[in-house]
N, C-alpha and C. Protein backbone atom coordinates (compact mmCIF):
# COMPACT_ATOMS: atom_id res chain seq x y z
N UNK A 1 5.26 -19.00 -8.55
CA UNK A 1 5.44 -17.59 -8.66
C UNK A 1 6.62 -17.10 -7.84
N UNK A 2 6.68 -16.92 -6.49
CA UNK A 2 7.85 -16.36 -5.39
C UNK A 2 8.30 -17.56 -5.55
N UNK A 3 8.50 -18.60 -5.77
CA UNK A 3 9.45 -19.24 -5.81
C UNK A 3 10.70 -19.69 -6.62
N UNK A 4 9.91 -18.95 -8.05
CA UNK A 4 10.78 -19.02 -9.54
C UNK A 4 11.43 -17.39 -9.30
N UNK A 5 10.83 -16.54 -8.61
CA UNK A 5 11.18 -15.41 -8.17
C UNK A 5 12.68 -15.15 -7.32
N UNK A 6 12.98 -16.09 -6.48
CA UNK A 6 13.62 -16.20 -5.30
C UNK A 6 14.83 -17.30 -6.05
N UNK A 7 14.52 -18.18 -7.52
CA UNK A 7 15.81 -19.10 -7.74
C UNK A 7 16.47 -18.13 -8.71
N UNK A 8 15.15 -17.09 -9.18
CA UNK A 8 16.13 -16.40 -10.39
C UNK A 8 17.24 -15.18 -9.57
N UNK A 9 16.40 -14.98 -8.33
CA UNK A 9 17.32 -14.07 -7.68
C UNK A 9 18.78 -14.82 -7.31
N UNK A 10 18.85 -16.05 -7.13
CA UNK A 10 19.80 -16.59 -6.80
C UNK A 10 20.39 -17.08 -7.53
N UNK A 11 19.93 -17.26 -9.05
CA UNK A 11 21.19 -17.73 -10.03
C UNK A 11 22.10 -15.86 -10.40
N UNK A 12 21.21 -15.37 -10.45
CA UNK A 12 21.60 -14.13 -10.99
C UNK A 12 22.80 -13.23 -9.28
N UNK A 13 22.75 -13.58 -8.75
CA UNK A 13 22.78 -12.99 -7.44
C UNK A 13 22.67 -11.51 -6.61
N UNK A 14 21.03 -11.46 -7.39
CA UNK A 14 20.35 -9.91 -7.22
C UNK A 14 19.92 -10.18 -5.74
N UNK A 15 19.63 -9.10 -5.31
CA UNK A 15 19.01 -8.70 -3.89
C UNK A 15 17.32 -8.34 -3.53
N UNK A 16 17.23 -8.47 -5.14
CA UNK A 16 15.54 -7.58 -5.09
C UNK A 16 15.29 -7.88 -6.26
N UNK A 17 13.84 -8.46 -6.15
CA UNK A 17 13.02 -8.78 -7.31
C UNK A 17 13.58 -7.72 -8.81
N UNK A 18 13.51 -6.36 -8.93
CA UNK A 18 14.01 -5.65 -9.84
C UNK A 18 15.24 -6.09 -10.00
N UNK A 19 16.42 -6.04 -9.20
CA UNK A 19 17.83 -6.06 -9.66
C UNK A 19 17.74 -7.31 -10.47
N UNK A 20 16.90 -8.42 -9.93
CA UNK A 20 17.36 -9.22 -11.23
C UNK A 20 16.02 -9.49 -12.50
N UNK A 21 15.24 -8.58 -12.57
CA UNK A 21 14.52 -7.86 -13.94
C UNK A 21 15.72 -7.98 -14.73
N UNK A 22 16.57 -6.82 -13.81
CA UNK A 22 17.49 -5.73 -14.90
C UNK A 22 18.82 -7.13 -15.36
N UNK A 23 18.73 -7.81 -14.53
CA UNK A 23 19.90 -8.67 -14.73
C UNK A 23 19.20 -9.08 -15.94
N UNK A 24 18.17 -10.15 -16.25
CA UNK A 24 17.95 -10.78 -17.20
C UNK A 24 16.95 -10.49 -18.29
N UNK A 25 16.52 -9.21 -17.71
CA UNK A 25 15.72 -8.54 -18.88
C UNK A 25 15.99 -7.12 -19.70
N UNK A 26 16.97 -6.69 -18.89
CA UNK A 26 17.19 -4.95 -18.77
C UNK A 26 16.88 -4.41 -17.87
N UNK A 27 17.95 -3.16 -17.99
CA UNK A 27 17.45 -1.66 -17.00
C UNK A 27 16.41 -0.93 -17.39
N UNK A 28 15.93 -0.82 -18.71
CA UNK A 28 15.31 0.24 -19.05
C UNK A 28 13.70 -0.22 -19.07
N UNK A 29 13.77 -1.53 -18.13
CA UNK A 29 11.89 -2.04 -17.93
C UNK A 29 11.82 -2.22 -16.59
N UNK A 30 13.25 -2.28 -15.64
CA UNK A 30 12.93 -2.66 -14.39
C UNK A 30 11.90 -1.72 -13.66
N UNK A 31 11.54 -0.97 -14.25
CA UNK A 31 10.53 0.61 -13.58
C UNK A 31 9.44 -0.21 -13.55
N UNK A 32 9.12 -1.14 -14.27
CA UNK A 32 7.74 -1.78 -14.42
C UNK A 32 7.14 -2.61 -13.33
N UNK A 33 8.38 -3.54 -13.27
CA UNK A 33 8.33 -3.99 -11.89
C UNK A 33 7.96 -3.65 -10.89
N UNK A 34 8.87 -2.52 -10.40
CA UNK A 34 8.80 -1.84 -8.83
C UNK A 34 7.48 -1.07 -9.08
N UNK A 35 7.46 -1.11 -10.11
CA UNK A 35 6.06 -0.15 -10.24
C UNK A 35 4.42 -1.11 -9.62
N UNK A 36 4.74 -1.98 -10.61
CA UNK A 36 3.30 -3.33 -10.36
C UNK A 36 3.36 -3.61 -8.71
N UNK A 37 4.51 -4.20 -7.93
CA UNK A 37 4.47 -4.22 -6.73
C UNK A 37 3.99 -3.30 -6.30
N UNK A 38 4.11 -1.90 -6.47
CA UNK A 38 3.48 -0.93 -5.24
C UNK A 38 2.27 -0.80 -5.89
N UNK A 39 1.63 -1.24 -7.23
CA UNK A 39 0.17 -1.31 -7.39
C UNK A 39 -0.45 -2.22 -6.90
N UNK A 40 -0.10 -3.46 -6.69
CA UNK A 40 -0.41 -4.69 -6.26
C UNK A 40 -0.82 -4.62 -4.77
N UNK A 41 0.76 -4.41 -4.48
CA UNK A 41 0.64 -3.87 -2.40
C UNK A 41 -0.73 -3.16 -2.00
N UNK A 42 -0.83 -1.94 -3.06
CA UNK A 42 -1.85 -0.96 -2.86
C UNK A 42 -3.17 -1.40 -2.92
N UNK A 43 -3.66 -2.12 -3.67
CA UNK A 43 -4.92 -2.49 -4.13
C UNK A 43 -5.33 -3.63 -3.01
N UNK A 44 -4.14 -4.57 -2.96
CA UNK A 44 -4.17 -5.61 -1.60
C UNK A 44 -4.67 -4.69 -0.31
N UNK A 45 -3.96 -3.83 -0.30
CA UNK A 45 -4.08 -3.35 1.24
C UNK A 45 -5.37 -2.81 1.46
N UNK A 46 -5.64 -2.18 -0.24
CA UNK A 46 -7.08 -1.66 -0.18
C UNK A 46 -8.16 -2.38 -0.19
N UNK A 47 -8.04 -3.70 -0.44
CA UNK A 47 -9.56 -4.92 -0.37
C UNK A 47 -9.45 -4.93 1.14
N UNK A 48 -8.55 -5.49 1.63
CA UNK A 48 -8.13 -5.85 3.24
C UNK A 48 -8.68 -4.81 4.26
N UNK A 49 -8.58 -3.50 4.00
CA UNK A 49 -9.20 -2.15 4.62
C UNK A 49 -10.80 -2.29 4.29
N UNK A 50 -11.19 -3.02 2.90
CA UNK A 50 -12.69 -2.69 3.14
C UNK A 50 -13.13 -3.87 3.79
N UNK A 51 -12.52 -5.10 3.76
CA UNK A 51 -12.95 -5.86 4.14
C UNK A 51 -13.18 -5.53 5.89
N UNK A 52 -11.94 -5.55 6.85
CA UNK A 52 -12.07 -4.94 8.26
C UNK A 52 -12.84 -3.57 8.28
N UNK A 53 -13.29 -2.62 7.18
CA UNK A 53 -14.51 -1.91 7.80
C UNK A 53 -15.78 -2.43 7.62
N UNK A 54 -16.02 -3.22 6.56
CA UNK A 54 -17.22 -3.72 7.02
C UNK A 54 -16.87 -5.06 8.35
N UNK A 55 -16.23 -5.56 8.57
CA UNK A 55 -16.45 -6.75 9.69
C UNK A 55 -16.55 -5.94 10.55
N UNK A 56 -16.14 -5.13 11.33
CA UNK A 56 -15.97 -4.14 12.76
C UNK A 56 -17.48 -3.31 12.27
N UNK A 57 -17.61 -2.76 11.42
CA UNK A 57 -18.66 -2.19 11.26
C UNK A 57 -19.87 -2.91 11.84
N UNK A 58 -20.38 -4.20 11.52
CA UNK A 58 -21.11 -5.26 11.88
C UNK A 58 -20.61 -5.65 13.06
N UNK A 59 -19.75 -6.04 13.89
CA UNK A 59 -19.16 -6.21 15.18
C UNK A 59 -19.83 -4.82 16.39
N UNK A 60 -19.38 -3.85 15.74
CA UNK A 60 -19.65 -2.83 16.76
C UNK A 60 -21.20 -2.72 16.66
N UNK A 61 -21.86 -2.97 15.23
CA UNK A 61 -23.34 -2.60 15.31
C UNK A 61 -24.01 -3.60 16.48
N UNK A 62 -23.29 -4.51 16.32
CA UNK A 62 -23.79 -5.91 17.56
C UNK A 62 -23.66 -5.50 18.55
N UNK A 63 -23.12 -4.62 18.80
CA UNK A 63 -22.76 -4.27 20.41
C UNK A 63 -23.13 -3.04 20.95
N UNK A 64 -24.31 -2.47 19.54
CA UNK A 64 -25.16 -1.01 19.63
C UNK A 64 -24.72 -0.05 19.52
N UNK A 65 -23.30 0.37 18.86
CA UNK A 65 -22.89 1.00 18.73
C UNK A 65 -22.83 1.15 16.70
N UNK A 66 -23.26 1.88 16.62
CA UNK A 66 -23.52 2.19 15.08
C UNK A 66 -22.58 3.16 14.60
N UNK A 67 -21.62 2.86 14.11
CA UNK A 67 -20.61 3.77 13.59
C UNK A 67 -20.52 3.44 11.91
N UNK A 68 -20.01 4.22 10.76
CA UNK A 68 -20.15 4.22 9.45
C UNK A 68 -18.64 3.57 9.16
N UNK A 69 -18.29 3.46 8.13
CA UNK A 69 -17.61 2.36 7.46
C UNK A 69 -16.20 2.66 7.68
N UNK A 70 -16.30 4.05 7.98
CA UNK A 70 -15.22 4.82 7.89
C UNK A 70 -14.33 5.36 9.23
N UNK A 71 -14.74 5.20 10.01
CA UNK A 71 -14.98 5.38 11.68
C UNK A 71 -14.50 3.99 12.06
N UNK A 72 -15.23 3.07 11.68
CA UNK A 72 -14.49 1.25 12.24
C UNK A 72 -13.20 1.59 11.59
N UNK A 73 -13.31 1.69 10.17
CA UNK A 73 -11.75 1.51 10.03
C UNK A 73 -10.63 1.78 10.60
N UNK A 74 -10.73 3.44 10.71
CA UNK A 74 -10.01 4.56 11.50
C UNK A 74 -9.83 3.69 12.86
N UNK A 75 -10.82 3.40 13.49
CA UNK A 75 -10.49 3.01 15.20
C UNK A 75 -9.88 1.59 15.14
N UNK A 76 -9.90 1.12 13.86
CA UNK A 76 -9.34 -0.70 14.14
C UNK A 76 -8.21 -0.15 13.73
N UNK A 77 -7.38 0.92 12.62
CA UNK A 77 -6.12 0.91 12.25
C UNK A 77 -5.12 2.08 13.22
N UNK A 78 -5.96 2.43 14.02
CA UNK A 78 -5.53 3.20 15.31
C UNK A 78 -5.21 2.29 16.66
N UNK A 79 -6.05 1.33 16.77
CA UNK A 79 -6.13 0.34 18.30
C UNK A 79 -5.07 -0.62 17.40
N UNK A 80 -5.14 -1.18 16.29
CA UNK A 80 -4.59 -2.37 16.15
C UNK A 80 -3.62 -2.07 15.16
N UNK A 81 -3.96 -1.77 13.72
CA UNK A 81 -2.98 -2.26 13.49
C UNK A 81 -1.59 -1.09 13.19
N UNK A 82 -1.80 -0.17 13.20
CA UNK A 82 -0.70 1.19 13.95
C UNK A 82 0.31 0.64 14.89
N UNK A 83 0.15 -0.22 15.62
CA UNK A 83 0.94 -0.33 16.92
C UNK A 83 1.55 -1.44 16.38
N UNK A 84 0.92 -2.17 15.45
CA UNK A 84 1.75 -3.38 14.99
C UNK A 84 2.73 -3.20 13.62
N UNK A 85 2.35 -1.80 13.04
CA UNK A 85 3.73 -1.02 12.20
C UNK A 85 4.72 -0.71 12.70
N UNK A 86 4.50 -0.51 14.20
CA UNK A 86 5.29 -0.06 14.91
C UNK A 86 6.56 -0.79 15.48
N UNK A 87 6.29 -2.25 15.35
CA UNK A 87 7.38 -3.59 16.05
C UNK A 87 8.19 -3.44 15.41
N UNK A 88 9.65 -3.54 15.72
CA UNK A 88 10.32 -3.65 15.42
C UNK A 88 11.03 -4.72 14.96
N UNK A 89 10.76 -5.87 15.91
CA UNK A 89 10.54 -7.52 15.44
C UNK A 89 9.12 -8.20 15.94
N UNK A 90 9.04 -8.75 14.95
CA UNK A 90 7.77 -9.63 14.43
C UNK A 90 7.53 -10.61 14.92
N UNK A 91 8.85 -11.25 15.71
CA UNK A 91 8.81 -12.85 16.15
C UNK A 91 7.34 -12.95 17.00
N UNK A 92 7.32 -11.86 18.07
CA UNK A 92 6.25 -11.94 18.92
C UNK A 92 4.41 -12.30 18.30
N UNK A 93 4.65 -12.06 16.80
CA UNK A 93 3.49 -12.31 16.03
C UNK A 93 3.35 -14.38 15.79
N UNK A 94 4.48 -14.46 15.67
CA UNK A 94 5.04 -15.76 15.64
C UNK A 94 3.84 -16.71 16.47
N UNK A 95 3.18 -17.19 17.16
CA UNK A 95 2.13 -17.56 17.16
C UNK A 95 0.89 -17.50 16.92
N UNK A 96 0.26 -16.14 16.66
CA UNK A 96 -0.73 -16.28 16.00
C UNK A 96 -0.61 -15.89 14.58
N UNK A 97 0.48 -16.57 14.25
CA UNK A 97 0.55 -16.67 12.73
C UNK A 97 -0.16 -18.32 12.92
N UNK A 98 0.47 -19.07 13.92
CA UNK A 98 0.67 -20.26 13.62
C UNK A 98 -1.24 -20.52 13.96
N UNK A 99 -1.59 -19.78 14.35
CA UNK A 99 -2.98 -19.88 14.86
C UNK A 99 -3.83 -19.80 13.63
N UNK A 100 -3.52 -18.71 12.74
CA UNK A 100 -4.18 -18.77 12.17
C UNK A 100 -3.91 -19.96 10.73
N UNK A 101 -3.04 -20.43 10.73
CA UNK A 101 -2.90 -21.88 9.60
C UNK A 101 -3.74 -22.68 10.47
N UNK A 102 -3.59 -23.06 11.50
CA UNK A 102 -4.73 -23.78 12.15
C UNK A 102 -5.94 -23.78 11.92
N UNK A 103 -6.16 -22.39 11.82
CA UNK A 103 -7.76 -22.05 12.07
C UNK A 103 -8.50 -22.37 10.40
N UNK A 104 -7.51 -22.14 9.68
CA UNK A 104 -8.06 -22.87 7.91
C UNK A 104 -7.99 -23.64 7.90
């Protein structure tokens, strides 16, 4: 998939998944594209959000604190991951990336 993605960008010598749509398919579909990515992104981000409100949800209930589905979320994307939109470089993530290939 990203990888037939990334040679067509480079025979074509587009910069972005769309520019080379338009290179080898047309301009007048590349909308489709950029479009599916931000549905894709969206829906991803949205399993990932329910998934961390229910885990914290169950985490905090362990620890007697009973908060609703909606409340974990809010306080995990406020403590955590807010501050990590915020980096400017990523390198510092750079090990517990590597932690977590380990950990599978």
């Amino acid at each position: 998939g990203f990888s037939l993605i990334g040679r067509v960008c480079a025979m074509t010598g587009a910069p972005s998944y769309r520019a080379a749509w338009s290179a080898t398919v047309g301009d007048d579909t590349s909308w489709i594209v950029a479009v599916s990515c931000v549905v894709k992104s969206f829906f991803s981000l949205l399993s990932y959000s329910m998934g961390l409100a229910d885990t914290f949800k169950g985490l905090l209930k362990s620890f007697g604190y009973d908060v609703g589905r909606t409340q974990a979320l809010m306080g995990v994307t406020a403590v955590f991951l807010f501050p990590l939109c915020l980096l400017r470089n990523l390198s510092a993530l750079a090990p517990f990336s590597l932690l977590g290939v380990l950990a599978m």
